[in-house]
C-alpha atoms as a PDB file:
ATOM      1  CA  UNK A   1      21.153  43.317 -40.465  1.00  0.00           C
ATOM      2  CA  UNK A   2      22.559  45.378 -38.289  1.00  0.00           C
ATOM      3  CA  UNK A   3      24.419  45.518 -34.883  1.00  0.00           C
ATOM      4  CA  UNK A   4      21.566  47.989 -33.685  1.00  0.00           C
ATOM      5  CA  UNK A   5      18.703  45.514 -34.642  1.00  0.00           C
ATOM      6  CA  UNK A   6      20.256  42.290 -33.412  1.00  0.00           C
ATOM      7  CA  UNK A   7      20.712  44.248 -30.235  1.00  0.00           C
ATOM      8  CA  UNK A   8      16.705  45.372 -30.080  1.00  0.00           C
ATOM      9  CA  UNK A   9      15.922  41.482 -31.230  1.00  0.00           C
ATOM     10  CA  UNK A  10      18.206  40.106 -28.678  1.00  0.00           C
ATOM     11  CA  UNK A  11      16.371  41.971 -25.733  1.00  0.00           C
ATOM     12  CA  UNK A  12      13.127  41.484 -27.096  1.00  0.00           C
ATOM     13  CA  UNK A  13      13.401  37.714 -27.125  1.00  0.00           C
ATOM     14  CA  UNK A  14      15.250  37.926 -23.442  1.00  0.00           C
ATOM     15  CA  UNK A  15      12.464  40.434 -21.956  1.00  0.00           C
ATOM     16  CA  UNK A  16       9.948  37.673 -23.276  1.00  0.00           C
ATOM     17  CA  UNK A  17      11.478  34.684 -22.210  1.00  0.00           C
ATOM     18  CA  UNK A  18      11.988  36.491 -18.689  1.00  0.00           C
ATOM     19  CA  UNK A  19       8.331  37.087 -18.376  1.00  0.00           C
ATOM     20  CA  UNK A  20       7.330  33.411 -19.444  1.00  0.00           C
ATOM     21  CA  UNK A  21      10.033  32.133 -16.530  1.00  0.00           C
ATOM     22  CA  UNK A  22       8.465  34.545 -14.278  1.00  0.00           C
ATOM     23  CA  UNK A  23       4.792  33.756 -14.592  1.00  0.00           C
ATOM     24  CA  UNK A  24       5.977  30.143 -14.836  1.00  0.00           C
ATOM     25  CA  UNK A  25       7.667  30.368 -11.489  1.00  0.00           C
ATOM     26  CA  UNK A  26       4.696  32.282  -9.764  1.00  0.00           C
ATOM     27  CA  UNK A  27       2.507  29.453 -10.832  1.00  0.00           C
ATOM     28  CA  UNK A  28       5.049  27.155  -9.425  1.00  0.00           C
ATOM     29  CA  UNK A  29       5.752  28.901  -5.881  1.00  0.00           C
ATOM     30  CA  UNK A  30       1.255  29.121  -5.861  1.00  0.00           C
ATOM     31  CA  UNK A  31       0.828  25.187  -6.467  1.00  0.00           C
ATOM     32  CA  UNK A  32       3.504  25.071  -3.933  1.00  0.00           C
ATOM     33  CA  UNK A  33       1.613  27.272  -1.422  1.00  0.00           C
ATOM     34  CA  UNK A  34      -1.868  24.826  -2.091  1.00  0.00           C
ATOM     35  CA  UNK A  35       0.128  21.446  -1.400  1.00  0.00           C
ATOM     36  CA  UNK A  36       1.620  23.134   1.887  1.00  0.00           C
ATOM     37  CA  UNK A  37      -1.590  24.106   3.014  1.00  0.00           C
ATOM     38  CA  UNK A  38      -3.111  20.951   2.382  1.00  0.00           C
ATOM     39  CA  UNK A  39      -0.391  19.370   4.388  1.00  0.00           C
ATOM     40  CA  UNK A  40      -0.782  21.646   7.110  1.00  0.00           C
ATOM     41  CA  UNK A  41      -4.424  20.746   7.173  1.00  0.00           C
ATOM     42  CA  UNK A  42      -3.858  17.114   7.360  1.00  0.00           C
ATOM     43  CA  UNK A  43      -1.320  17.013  10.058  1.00  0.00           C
ATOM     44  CA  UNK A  44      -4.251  18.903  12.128  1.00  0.00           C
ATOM     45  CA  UNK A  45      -6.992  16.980  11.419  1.00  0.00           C
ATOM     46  CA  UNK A  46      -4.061  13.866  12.420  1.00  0.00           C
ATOM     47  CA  UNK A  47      -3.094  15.671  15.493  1.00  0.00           C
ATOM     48  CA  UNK A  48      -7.111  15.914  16.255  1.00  0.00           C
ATOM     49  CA  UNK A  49      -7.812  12.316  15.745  1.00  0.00           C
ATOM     50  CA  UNK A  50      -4.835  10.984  17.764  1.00  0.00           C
ATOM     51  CA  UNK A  51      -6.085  12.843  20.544  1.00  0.00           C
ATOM     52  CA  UNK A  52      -9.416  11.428  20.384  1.00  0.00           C
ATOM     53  CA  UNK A  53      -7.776   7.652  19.865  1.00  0.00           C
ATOM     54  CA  UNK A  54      -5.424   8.567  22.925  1.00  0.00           C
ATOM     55  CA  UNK A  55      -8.372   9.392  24.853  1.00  0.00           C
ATOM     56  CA  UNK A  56     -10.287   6.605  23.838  1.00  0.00           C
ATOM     57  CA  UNK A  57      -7.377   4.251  24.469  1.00  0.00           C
ATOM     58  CA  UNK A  58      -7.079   5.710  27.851  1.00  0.00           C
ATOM     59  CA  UNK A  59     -10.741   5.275  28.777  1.00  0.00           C
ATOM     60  CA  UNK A  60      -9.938   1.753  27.615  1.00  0.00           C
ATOM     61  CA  UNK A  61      -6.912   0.927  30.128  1.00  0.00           C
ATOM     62  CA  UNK A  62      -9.184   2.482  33.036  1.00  0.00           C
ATOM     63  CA  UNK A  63     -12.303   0.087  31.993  1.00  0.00           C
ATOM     64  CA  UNK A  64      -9.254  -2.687  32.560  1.00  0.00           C
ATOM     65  CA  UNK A  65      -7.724  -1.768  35.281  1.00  0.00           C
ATOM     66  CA  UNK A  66     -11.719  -1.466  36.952  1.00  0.00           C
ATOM     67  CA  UNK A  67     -13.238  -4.378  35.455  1.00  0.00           C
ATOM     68  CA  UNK A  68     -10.556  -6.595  34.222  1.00  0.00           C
ATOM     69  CA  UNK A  69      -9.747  -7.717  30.599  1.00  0.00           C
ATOM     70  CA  UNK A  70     -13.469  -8.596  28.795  1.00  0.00           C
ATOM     71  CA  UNK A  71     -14.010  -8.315  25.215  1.00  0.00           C
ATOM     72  CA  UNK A  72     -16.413  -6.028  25.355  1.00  0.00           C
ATOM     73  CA  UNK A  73     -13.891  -3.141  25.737  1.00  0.00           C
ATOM     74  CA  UNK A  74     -12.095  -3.943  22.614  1.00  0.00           C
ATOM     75  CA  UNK A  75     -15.069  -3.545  20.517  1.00  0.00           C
ATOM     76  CA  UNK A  76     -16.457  -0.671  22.485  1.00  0.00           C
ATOM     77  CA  UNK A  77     -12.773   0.852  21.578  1.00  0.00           C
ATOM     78  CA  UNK A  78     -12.907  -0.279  17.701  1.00  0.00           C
ATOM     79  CA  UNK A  79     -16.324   0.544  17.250  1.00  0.00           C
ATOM     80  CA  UNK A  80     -15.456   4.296  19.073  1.00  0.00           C
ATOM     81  CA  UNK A  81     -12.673   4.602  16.554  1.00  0.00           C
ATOM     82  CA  UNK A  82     -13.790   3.245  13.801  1.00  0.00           C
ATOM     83  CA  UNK A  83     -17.353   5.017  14.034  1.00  0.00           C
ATOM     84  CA  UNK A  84     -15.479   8.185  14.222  1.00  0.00           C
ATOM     85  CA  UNK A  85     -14.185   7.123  11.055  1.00  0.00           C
ATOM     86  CA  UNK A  86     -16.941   6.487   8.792  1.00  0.00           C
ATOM     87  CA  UNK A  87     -18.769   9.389  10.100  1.00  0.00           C
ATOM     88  CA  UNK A  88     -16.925  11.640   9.093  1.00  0.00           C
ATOM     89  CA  UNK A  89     -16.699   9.688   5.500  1.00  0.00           C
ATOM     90  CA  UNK A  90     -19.997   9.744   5.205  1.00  0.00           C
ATOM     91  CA  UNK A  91     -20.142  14.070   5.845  1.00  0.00           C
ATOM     92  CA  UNK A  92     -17.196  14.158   3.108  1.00  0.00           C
END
């Protein structure tokens, strides 16, 4: 064989093995992309929901502070958070 062909073989397999890495590493940096967004999706629907439990939290201290420590305001809080919870379970 000669110098010429080994040459035109060598490039051949090196153009091909390029393109595989490429397309490999799209695929890659697109599964990438998905699991970022998904992240970013769950840290807002986190950020949500901790407002909503500092709010209810805070509705909780006032009922204190007006009616003094009862029972009743720990499972109004519970059943406030937890309701939010398995609601939105329920939609999924």
């Amino acid at each position: 064989m000669t110098d010429f062909a080994q040459m035109h073989i060598f490039f051949l397999v090196t153009t091909v093995a390029v393109a595989i890495s490429g397309l490999l590493l799209a695929f890659i940096l697109f599964k990438v992309y998905q699991i970022l967004s998904d992240v970013e999706h769950i840290s807002h629907e986190m950020s949500e929901e901790s407002t909503l439990i500092r709010g209810d939290i805070s509705d909780a201290r006032k009922h204190i502070r007006e009616q003094g420590f009862q029972m009743k305001i720990l499972s109004t809080l519970f059943r406030s958070t937890l309701g939010r919870f398995m609601h939105n379970k329920k939609h999924k």
